[in-house]
N, C-alpha and C. Protein backbone atom coordinates (compact mmCIF):
# COMPACT_ATOMS: atom_id res chain seq x y z
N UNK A 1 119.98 87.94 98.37
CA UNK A 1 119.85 88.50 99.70
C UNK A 1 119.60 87.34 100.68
N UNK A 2 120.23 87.44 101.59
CA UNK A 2 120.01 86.33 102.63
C UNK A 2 118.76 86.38 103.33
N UNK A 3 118.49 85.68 104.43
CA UNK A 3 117.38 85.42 104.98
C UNK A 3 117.14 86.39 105.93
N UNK A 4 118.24 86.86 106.75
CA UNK A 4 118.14 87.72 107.83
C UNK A 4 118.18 89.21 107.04
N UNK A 5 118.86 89.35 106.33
CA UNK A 5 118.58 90.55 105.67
C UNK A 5 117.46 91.04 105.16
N UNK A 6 116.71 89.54 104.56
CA UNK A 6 115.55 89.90 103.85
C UNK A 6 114.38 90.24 105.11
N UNK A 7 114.39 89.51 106.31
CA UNK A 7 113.78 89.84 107.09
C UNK A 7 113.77 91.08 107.85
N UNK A 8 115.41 91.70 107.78
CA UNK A 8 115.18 93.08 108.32
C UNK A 8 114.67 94.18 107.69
N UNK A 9 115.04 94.27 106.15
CA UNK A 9 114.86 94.35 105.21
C UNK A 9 112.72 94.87 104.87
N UNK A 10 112.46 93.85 105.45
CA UNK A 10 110.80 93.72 104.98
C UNK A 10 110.07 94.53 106.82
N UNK A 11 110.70 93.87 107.66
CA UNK A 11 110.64 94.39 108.91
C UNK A 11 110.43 95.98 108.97
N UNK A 12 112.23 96.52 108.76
CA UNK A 12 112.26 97.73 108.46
C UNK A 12 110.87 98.67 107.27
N UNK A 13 110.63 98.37 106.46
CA UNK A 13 109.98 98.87 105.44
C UNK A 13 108.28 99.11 105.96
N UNK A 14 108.06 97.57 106.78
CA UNK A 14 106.70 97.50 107.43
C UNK A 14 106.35 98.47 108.58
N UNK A 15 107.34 99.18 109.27
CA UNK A 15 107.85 99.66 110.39
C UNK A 15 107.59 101.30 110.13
N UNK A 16 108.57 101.51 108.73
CA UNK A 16 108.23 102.68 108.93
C UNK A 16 107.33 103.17 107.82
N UNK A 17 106.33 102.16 106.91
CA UNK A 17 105.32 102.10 106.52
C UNK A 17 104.26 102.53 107.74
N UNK A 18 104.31 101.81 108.58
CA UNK A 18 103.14 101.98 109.55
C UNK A 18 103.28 103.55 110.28
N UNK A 19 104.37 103.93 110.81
CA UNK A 19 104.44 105.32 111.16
C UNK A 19 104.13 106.24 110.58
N UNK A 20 105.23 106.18 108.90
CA UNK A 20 104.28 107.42 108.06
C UNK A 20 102.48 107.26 107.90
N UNK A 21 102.49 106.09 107.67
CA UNK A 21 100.52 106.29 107.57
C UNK A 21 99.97 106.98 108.89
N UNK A 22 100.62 106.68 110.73
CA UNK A 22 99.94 107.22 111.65
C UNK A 22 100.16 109.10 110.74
N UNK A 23 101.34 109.05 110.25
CA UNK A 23 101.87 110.83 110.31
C UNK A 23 100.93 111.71 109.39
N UNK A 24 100.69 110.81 108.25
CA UNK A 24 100.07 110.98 107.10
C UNK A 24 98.11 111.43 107.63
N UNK A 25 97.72 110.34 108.54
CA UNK A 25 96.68 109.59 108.60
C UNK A 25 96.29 110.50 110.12
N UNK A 26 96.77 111.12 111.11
CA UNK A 26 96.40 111.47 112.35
C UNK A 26 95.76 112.76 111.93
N UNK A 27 95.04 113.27 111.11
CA UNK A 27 94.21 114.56 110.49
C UNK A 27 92.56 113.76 110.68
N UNK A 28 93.17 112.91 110.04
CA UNK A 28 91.72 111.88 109.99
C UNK A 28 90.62 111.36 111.20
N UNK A 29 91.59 111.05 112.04
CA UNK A 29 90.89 110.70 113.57
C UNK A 29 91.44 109.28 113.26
N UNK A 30 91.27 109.11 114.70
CA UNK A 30 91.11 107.79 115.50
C UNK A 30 90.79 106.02 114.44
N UNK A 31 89.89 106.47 113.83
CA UNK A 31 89.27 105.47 112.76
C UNK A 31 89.87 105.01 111.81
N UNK A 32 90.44 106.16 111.07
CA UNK A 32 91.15 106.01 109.94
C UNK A 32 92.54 105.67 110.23
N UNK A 33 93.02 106.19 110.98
CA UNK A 33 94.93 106.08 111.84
C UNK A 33 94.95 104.74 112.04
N UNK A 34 93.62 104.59 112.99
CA UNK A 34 93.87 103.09 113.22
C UNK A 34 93.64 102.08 112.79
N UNK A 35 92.94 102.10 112.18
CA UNK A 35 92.01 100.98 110.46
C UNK A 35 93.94 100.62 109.88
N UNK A 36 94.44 101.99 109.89
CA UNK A 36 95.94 101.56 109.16
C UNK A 36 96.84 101.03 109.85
N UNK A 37 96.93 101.69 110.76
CA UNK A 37 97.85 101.28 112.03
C UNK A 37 97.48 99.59 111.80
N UNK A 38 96.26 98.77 112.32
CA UNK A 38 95.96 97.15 112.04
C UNK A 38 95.80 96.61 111.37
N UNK A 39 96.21 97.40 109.94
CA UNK A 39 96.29 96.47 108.85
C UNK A 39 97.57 95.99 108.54
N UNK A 40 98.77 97.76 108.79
CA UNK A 40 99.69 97.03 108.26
C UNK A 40 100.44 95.70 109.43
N UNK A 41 99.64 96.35 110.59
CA UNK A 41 100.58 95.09 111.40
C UNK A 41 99.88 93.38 111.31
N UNK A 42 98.62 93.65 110.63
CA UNK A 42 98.23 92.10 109.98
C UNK A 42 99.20 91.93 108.87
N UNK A 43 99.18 93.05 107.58
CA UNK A 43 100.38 92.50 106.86
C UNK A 43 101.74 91.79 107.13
N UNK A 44 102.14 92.60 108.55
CA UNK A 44 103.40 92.05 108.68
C UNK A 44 103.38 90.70 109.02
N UNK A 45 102.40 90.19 109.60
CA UNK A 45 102.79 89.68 110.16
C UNK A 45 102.22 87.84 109.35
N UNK A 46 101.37 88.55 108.68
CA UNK A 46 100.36 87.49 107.44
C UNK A 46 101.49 87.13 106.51
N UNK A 47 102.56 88.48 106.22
CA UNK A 47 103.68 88.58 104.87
C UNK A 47 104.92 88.19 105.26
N UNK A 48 105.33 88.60 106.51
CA UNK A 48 106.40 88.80 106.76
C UNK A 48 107.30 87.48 107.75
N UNK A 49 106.14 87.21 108.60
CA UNK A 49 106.16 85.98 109.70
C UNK A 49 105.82 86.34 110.96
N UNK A 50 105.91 85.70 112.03
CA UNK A 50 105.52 85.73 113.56
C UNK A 50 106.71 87.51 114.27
N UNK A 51 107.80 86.77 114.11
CA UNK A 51 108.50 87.80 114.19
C UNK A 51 108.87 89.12 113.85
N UNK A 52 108.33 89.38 112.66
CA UNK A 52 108.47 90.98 111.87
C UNK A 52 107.32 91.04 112.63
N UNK A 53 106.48 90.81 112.68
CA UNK A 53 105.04 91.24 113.15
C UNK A 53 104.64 92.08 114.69
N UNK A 54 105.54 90.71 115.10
CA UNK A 54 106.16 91.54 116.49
C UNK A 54 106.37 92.59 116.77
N UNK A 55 107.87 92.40 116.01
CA UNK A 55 108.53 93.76 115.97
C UNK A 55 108.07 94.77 115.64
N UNK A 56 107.36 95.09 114.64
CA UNK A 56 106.42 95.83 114.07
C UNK A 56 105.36 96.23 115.20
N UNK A 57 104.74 95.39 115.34
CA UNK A 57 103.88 95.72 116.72
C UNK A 57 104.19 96.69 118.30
N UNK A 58 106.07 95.91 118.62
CA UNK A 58 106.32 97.23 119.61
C UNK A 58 107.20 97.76 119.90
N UNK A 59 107.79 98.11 118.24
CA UNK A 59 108.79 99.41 118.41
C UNK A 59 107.28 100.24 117.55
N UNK A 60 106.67 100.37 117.17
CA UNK A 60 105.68 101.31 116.40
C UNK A 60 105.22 102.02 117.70
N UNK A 61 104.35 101.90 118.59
CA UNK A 61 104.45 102.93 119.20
C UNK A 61 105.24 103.81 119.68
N UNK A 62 106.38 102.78 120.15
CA UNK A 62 107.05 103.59 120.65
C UNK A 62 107.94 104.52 119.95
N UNK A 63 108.13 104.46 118.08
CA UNK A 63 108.69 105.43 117.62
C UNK A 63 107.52 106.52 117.03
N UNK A 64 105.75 106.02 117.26
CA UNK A 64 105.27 106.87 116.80
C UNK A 64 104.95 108.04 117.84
N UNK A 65 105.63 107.81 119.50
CA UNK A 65 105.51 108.60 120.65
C UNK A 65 106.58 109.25 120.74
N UNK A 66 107.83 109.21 119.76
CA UNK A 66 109.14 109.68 119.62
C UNK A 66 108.86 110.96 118.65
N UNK A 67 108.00 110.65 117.91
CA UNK A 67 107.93 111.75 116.70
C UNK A 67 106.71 112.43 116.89
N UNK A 68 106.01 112.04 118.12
CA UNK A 68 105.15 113.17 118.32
C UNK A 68 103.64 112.43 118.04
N UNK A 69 103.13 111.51 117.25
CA UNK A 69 101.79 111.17 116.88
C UNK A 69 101.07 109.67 117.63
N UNK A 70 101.97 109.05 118.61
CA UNK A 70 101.34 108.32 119.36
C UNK A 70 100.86 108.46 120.83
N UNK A 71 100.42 107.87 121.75
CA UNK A 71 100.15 108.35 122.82
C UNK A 71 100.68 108.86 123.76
N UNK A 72 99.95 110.36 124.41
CA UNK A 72 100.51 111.14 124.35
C UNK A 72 101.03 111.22 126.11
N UNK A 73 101.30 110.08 126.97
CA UNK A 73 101.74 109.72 127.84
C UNK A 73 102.41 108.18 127.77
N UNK A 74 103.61 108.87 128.14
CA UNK A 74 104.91 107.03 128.23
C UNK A 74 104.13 106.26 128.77
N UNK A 75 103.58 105.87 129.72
CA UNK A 75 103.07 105.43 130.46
C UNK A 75 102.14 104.36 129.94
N UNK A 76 101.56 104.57 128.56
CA UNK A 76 100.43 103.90 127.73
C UNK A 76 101.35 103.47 126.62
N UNK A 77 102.08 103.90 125.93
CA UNK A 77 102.73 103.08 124.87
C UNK A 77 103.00 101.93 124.84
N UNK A 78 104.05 101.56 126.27
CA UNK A 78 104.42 100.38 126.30
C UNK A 78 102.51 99.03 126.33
N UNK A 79 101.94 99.56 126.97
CA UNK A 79 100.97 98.84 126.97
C UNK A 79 100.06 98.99 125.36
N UNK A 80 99.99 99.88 124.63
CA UNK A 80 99.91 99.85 123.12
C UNK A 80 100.85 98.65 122.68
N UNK A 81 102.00 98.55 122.63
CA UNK A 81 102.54 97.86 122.78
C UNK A 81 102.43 96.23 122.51
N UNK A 82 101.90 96.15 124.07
CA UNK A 82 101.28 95.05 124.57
C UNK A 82 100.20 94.13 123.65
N UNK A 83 98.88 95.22 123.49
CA UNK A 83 97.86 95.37 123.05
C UNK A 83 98.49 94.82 121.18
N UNK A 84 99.11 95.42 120.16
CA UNK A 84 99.90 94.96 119.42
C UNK A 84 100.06 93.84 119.13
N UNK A 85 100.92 93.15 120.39
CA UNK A 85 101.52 91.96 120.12
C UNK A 85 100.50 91.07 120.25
N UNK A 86 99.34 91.03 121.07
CA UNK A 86 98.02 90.27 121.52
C UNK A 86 97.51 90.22 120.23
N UNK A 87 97.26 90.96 119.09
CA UNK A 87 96.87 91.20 117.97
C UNK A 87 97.64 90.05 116.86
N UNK A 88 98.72 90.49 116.95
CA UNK A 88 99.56 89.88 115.54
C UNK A 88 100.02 88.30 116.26
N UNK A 89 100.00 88.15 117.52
CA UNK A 89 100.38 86.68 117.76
C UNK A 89 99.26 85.89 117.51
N UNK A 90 97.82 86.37 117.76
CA UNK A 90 96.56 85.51 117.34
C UNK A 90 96.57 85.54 116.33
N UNK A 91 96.86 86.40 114.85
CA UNK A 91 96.65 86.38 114.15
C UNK A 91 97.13 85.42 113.49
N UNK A 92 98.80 85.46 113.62
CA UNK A 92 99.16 84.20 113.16
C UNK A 92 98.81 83.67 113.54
N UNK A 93 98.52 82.74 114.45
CA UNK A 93 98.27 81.12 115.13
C UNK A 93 96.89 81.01 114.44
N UNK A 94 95.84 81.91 114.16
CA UNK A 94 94.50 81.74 113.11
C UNK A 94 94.46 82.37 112.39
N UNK A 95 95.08 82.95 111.22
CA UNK A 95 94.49 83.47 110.32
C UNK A 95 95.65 83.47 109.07
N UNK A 96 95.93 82.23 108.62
CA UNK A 96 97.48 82.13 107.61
C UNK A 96 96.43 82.19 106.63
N UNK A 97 95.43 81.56 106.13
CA UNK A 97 95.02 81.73 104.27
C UNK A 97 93.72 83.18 104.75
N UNK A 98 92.61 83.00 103.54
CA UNK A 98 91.90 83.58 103.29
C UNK A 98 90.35 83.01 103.34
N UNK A 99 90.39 81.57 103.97
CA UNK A 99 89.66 80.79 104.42
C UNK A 99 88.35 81.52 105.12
N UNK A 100 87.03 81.24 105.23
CA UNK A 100 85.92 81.79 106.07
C UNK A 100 86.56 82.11 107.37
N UNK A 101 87.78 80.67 107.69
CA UNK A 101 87.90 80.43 109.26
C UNK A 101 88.74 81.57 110.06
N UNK A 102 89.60 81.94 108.68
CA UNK A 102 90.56 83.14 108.99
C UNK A 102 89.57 84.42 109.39
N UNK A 103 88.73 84.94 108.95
CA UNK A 103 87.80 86.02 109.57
C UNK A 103 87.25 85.67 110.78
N UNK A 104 87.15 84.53 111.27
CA UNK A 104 86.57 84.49 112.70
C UNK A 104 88.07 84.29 113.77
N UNK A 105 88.99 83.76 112.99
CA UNK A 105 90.41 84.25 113.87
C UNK A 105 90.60 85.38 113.82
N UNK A 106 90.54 86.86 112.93
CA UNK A 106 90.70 87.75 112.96
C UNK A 106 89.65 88.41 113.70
N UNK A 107 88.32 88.16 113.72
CA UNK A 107 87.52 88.86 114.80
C UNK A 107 88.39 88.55 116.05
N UNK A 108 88.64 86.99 116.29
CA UNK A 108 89.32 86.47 117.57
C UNK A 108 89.93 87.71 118.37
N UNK A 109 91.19 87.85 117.09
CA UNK A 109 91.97 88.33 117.67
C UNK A 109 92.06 90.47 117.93
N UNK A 110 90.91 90.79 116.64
CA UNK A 110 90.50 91.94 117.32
C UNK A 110 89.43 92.02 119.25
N UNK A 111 88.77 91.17 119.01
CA UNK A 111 88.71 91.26 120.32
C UNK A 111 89.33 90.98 121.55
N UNK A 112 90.28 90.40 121.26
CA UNK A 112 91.87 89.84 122.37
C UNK A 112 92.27 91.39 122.32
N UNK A 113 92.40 91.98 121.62
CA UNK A 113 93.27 93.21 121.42
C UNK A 113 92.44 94.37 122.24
N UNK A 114 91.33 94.40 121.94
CA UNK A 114 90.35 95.23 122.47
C UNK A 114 90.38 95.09 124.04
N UNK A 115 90.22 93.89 124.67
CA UNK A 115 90.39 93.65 125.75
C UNK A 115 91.35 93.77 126.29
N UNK A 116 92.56 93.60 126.04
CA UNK A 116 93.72 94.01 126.17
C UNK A 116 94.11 95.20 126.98
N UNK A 117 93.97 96.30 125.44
CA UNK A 117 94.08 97.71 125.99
C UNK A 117 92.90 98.15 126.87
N UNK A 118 91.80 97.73 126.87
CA UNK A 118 91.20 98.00 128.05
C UNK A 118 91.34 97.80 129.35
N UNK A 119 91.73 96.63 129.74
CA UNK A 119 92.53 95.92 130.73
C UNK A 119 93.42 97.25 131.11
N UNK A 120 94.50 96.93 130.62
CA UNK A 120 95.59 97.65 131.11
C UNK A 120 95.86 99.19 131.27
N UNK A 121 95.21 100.05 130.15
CA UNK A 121 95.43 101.34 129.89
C UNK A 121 94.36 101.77 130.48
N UNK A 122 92.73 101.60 130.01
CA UNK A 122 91.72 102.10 130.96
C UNK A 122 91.51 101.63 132.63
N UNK A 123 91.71 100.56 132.66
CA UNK A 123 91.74 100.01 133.93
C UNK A 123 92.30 99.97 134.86
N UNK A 124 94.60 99.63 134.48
CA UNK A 124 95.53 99.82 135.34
C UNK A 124 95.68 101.27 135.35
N UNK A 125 96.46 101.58 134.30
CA UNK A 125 97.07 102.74 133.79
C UNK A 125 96.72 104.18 134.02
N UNK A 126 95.49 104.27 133.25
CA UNK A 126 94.95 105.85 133.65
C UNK A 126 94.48 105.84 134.71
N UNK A 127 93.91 105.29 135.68
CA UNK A 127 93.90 105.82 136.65
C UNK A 127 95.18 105.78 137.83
N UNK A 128 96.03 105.67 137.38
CA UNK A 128 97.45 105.68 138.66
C UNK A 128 98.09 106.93 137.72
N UNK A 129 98.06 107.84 136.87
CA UNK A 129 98.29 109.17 136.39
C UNK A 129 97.92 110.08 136.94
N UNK A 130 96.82 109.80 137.29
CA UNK A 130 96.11 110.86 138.46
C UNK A 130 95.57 112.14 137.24
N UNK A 131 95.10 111.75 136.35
CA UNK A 131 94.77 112.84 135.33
C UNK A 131 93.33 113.77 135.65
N UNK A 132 93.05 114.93 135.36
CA UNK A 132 92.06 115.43 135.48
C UNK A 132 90.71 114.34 135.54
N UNK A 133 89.45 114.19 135.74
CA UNK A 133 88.81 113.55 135.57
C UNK A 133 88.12 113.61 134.09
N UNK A 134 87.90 114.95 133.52
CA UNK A 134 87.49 115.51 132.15
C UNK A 134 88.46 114.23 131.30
N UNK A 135 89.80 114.78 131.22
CA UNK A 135 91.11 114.27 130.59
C UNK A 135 91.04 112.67 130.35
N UNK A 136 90.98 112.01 131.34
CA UNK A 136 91.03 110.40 132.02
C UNK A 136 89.96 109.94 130.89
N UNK A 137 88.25 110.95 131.16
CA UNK A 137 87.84 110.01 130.24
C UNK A 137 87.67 110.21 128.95
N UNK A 138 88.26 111.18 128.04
CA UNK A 138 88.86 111.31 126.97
C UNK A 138 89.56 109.86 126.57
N UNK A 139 90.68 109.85 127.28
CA UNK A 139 91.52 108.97 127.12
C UNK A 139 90.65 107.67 127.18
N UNK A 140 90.22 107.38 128.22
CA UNK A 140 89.30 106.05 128.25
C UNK A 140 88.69 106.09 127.39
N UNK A 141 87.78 106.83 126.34
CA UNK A 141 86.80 106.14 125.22
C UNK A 141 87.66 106.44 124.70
N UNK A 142 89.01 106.80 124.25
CA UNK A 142 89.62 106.35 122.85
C UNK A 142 90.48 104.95 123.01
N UNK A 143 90.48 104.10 124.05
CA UNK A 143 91.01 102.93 124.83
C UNK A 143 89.73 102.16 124.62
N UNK A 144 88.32 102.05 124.20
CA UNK A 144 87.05 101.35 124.37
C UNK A 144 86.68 100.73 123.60
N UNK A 145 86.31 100.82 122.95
CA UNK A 145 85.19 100.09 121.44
C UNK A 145 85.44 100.58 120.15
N UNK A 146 85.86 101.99 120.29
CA UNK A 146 87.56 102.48 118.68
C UNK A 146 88.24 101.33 118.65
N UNK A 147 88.58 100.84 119.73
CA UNK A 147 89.75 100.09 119.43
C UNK A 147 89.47 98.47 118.90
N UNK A 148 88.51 98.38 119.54
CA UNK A 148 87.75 97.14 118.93
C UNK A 148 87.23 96.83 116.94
N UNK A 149 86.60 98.32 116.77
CA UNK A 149 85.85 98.86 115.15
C UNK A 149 87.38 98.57 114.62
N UNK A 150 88.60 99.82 115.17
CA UNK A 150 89.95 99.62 114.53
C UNK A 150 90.80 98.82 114.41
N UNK A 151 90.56 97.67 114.91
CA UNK A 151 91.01 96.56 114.82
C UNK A 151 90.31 95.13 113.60
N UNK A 152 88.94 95.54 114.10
CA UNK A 152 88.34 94.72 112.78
C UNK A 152 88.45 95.03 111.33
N UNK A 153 88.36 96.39 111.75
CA UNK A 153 88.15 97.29 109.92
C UNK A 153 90.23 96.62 109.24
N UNK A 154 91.10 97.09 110.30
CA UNK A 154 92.44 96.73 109.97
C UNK A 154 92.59 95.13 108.99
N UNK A 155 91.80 94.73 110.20
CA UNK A 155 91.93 92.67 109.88
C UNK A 155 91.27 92.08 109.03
N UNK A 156 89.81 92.76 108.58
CA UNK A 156 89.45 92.43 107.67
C UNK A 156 90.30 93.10 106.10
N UNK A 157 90.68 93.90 105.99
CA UNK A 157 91.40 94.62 105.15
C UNK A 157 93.10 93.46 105.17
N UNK A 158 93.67 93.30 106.11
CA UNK A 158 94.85 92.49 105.99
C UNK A 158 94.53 90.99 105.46
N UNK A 159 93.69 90.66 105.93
CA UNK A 159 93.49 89.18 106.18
C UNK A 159 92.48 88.88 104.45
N UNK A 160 92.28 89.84 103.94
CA UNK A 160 91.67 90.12 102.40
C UNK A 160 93.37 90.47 101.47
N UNK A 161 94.08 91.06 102.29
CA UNK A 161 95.49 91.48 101.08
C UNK A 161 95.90 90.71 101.16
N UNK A 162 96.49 89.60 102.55
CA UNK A 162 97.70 89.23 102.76
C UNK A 162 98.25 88.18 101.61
N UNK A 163 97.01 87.25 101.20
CA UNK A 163 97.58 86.07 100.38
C UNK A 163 97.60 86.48 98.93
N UNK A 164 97.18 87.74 98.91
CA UNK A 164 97.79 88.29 97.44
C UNK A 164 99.23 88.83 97.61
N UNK A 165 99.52 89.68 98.91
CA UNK A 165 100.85 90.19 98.98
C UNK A 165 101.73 89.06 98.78
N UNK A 166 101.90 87.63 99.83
CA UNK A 166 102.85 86.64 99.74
C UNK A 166 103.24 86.07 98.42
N UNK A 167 101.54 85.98 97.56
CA UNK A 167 101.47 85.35 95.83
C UNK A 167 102.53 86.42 95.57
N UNK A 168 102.35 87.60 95.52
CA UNK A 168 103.03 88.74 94.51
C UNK A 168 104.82 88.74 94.88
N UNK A 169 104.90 88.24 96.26
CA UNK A 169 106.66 88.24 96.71
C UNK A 169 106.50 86.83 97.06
N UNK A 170 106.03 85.84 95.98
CA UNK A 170 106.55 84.07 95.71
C UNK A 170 106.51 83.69 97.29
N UNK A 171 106.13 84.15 98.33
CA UNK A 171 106.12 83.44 99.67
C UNK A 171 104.71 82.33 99.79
C-alpha cells in the first residue's frame, strides 16, 4: 500500500472511529463523549501524523452535526473545529514519546484547547445567536471547564496508548 493510501486509509478509519464513539457514547454525557472524542484525536494524531490529526480534528464535527450528535447550532462547529485543531497541533509539536515532558505538553495543550473554545463559542459566538438567556448559559458551561477535564482525561489516555499503537503498526 502506498503512502497516501495508507494515510487515507488510517485517516478515514480514525474519522469514523471518532463519530461512532460520539454515537455510541452521547447517552453518557458530556464527560465520557468527550474523554473519547480527545483521545482518539490524540491518537491520530500521536499514530497517524500532523495531518490525519487535523483532518480528524475538523471534518469530525462537522460530520458529527450532519448525523445529528454534535453541536446543535452551525454556528459553533466550525469553531469546535477550531478548538480541535489547537489541540492536535500542540500535541504534536510536544508530546511525540511517553516522556514525563509529554504530559505537561498534553496538559499544554488541553488548556490551549480549553481556551480556545471559550474564546470563541462562549465569548464571540453565543452571544451574536441571540439565544434565550436560560439556553445561552446551558451552552456556555458545556463550552467551560468540561472542556478543559475532557481534554485532559482524552490526553492523558492518548499520550499513555500512542507509543504502544505506533510499536504495534512498526511506526
Amino acid at each position: 500500500m502506498n503512502r497516501k493510501t495508507l494515510w487515507i486509509t488510517e485517516t478515514a478509519v480514525l474519522l469514523a472511529l471518532l463519530v461512532g464513539l460520539q454515537f455510541v457514547t452521547k447517552a453518557m454525557g458530556q464527560f465520557v463523549t468527550g474523554s473519547c472524542v480527545n483521545l482518539v484525536l490524540g491518537v491520530a494524531v500521536l499514530t497517524a501524523g500532523l495531518w490525519s490529526g487535523v483532518t480528524v480534528a475538523v471534518l469530525s464535527p462537522f460530520c458529527a452535526f450532519l448525523v445529528g450528535i454534535g453541536p446543535a447550532f452551525l454556528p459553533i462547529v466550525p469553531m469546535v473545529a477550531v478548538g480541535n485543531t489547537v489541540l492536535v497541533v500542540l500535541l504534536h509539536l510536544l508530546c511525540r514519546d511517553r516522556k514525563p515532558m509529554a504530559y505537561v505538553g498534553m496538559a499544554a495543550a488541553a488548556v490551549a484547547k480549553f481556551v480556545a473554545l471559550w474564546l470563541l463559542i462562549v465569548v464571540v459566538v453565543l452571544p451574536m445567536l441571540g439565544l434565550p438567556e436560560k439556553q445561552q448559559a446551558v451552552l456556555s458551561a458545556s463550552f467551560t471547564w468540561p472542556q478543559l477535564v475532557t481534554a485532559l482525561i482524552g490526553g492523558v489516555l492518548a499520550v499513555s496508548i500512542a507509543p504502544t499503537i505506533r510499536k504495534a503498526l512498526h511506526k
